[in-house]
Protein backbone atom coordinates (compact mmCIF):
# COMPACT_ATOMS: atom_id res chain seq x y z
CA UNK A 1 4.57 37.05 8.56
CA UNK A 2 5.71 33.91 8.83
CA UNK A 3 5.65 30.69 5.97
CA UNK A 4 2.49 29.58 8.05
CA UNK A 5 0.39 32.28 7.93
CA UNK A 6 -2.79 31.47 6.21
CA UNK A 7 -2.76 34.54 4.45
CA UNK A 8 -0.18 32.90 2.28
CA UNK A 9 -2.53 29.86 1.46
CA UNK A 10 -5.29 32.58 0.22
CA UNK A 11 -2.67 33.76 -2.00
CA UNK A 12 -2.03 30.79 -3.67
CA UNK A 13 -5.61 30.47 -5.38
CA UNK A 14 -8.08 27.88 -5.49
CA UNK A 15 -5.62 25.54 -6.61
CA UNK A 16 -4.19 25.44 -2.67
CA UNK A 17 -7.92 23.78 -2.13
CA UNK A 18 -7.41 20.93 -4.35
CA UNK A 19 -3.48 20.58 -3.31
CA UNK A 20 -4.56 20.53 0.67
CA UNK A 21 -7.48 18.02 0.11
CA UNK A 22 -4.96 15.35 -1.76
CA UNK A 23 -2.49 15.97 1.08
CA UNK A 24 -5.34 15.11 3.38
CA UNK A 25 -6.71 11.92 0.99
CA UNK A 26 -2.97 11.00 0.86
CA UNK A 27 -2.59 10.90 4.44
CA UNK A 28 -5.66 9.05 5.66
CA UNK A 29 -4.57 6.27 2.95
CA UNK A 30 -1.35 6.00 4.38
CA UNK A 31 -2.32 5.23 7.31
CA UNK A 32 -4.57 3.11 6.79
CA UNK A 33 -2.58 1.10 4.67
CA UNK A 34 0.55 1.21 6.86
CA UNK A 35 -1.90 -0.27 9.98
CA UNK A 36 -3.04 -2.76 7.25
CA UNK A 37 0.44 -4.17 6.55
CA UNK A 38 1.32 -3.87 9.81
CA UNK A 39 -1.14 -6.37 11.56
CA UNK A 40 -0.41 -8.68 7.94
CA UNK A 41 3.27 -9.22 9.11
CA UNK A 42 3.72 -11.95 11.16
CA UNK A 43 6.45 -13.92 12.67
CA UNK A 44 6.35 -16.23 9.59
CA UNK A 45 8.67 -18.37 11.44
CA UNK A 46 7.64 -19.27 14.23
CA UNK A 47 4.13 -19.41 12.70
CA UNK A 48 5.18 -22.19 10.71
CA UNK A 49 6.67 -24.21 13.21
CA UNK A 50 4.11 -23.88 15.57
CA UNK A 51 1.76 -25.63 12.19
CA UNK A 52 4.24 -28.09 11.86
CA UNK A 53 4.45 -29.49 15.58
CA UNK A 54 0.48 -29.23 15.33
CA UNK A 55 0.91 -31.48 12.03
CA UNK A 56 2.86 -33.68 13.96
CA UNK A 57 0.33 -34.40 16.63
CA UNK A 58 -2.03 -35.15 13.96
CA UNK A 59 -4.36 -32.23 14.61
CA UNK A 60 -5.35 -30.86 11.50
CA UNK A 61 -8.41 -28.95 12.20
CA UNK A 62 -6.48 -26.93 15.00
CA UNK A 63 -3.72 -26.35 12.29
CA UNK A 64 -6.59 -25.29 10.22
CA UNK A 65 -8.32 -23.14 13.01
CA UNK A 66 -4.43 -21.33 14.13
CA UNK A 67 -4.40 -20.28 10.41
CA UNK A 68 -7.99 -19.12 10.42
CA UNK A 69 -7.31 -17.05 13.50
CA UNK A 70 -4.43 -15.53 12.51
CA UNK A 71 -4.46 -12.24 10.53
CA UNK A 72 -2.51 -11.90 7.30
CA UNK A 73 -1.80 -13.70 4.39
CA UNK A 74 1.23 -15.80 5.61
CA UNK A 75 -1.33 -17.64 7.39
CA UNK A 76 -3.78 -17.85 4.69
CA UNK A 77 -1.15 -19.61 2.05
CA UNK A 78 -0.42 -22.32 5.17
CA UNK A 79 -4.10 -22.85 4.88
CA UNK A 80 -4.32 -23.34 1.30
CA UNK A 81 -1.58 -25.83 1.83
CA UNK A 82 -3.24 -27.69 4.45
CA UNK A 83 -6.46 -27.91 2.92
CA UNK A 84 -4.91 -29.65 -0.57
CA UNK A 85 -2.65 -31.96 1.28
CA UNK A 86 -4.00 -34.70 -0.07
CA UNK A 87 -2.75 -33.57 -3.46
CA UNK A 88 0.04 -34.48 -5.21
CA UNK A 89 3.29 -31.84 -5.58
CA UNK A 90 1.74 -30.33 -8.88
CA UNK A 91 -1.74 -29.33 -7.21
CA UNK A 92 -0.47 -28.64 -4.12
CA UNK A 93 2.09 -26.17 -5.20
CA UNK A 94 -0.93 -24.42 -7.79
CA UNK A 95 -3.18 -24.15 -4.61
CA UNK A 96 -0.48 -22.14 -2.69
CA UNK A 97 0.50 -20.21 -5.55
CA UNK A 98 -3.19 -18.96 -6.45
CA UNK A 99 -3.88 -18.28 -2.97
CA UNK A 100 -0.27 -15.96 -3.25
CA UNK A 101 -2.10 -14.62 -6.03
CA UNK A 102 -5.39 -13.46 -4.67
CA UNK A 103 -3.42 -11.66 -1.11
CA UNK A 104 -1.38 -9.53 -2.86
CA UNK A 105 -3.94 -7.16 -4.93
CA UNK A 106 -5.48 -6.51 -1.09
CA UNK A 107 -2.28 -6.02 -0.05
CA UNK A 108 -1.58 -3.50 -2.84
CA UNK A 109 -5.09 -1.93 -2.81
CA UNK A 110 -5.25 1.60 -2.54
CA UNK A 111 -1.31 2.49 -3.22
CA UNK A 112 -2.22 3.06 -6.38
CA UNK A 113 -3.92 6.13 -5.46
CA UNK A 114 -0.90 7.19 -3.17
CA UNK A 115 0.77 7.29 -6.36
CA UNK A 116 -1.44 8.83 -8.50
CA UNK A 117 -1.64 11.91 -5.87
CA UNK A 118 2.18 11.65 -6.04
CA UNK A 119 2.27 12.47 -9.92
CA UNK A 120 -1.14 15.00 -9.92
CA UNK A 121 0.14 17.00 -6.91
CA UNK A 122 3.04 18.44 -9.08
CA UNK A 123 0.55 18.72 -11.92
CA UNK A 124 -1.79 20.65 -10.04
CA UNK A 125 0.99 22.91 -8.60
CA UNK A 126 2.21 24.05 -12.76
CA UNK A 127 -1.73 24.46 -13.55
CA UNK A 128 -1.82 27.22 -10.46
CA UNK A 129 1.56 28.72 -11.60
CA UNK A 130 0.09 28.79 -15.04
CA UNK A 131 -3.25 30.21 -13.93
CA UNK A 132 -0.86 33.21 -11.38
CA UNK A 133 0.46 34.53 -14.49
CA UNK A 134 -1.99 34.40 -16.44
CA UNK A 135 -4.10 36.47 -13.47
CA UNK A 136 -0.86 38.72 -13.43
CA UNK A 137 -0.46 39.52 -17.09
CA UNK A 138 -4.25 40.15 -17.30
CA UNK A 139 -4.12 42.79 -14.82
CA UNK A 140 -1.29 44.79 -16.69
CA UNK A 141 -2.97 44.19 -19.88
CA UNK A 142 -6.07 45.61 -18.18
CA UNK A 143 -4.35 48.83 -16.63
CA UNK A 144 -2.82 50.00 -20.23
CA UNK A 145 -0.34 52.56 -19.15
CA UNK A 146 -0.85 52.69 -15.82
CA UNK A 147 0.61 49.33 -15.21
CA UNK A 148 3.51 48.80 -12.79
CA UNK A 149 5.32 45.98 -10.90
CA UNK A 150 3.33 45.86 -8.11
CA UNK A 151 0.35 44.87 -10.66
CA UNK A 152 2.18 41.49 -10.84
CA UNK A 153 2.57 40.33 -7.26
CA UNK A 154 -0.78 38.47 -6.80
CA UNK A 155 -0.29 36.33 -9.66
CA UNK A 156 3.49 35.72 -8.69
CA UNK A 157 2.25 35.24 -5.63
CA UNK A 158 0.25 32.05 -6.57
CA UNK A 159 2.39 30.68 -9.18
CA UNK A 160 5.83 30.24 -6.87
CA UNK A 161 2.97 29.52 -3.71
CA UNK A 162 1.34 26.34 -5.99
CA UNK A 163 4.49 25.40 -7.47
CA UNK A 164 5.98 24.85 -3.58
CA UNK A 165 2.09 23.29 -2.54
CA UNK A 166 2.73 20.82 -5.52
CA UNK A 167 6.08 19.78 -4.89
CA UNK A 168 5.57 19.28 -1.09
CA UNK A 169 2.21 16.91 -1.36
CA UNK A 170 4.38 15.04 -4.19
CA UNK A 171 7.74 14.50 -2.37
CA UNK A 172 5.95 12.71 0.91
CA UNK A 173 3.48 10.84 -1.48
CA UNK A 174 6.39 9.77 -3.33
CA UNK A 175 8.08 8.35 -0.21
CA UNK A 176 5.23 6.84 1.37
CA UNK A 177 4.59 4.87 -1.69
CA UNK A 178 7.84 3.57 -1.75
CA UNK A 179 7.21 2.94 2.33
CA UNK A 180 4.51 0.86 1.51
CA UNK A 181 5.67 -1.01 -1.71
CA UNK A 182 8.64 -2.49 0.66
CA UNK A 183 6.15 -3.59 3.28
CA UNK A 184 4.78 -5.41 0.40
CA UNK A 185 7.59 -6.96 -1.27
CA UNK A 186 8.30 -8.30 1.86
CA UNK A 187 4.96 -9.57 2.62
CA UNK A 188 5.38 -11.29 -0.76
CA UNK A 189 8.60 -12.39 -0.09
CA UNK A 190 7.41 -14.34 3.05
CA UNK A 191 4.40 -15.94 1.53
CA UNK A 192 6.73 -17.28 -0.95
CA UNK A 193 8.90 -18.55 1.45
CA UNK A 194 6.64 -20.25 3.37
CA UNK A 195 4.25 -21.70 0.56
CA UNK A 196 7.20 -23.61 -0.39
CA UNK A 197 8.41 -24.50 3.52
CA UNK A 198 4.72 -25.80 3.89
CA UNK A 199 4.72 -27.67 0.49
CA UNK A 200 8.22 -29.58 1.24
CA UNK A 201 6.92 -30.44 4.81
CA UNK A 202 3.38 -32.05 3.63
CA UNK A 203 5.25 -34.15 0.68
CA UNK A 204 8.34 -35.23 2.27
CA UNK A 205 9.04 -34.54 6.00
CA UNK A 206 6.07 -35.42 7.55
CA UNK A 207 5.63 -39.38 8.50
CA UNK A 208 3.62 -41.07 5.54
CA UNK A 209 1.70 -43.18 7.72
CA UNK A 210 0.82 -40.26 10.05
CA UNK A 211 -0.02 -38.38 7.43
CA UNK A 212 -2.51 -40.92 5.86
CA UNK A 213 -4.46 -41.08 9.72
CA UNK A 214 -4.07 -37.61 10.58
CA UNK A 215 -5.27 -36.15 6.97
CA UNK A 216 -8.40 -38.20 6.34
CA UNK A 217 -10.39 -35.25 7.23
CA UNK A 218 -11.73 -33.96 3.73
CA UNK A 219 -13.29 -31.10 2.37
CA UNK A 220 -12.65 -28.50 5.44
């Protein structure tokens, strides 16, 4: 018999059930939220300076139509930047930071369940160790004198079986939330960088004059 028999999972109670269909819930959101992040990153840089010689050509509305394209929410902070150029440094700088604001809860979404599965998993495991000895100490009391050692093998079956179930659907959720918590700091961390690269090049880099023909496009 080997750790992979199933025979083992039938000994570790009903509690196995509930510890193999987090695993599974755990997995399909990590995955799903690892693709997610992964078509939001962009090269932020090169991004940005492909807005900025648009800028300079005084093309907004194909600055406007790059970001609109482009996945992620690098892209959709340059927009909010572009759309309240008109505004002065105050505004401007609110606009990007509220559109920060509103891209990070859907970049966030659904980790919050990875780590709730990472603290119930462990939870679950104690309740089937708990529930094993009970079984086992129920089936001596039930035999009377006629109990022996072997009476408690089922229920220490499923208490060390859970136990190990809990800890292994805890240690990976664990891991993938702090996986996907980086992705997002970083996501964060480049939306910050460029809201303010944007903000510096609308009120100070870019020609006045230009700026005053090319921007008189309102309301996009």
């Amino acid at each position: 018999m080997n750790v992979f028999d199933f025979s083992l999972f039938e000994k570790g109670g009903p509690v196995m059930w509930l510890l193999l269909l987090l695993s599974i819930i755990g997995f399909i959101l990590f995955i799903e939220r690892t693709l997610y992040l992964h078509r939001s990153q962009i090269r932020s840089t090169e991004f940005l300076s492909g807005i900025k010689n648009i800028l300079r050509k005084r093309r907004l509305v194909e600055a406007l139509t790059v970001c609109e394209e482009t996945p992620g929410p690098v892209a959709s902070v340059v927009k909010a930047g572009l759309l309240n150029h008109e505004e002065d440094e105050a505004k401007l700088r609110f606009a990007i930071q509220e559109a920060a604001l509103v891209e990070i809860p859907a970049m966030e979404r659904r980790i919050g369940s990875i780590t709730a599965i990472a603290h119930v998993a462990p939870l679950l495991g104690l309740l089937g160790t708990v529930l094993g000895f009970i079984n086992a100490f129920s089936l001596l009391q039930s035999e009377g004198a006629y109990a022996h050692a072997g009476l408690l093998a089922g229920g220490v079956w499923q208490a060390l079986l859970t136990t190990a179930a809990g800890l292994a659907v805890a240690v990976p959720a664990y891991l993938a939330q702090h996986f996907l918590y980086g992705r997002v700091r970083a996501l964060a961390h480049d939306m910050e960088w460029v809201g303010n690269d944007i903000m510096q090049f609308l009120l100070r880099d870019l020609d006045k004059e230009v700026e005053e023909e090319q921007f008189e496009v309102k309301g996009i």
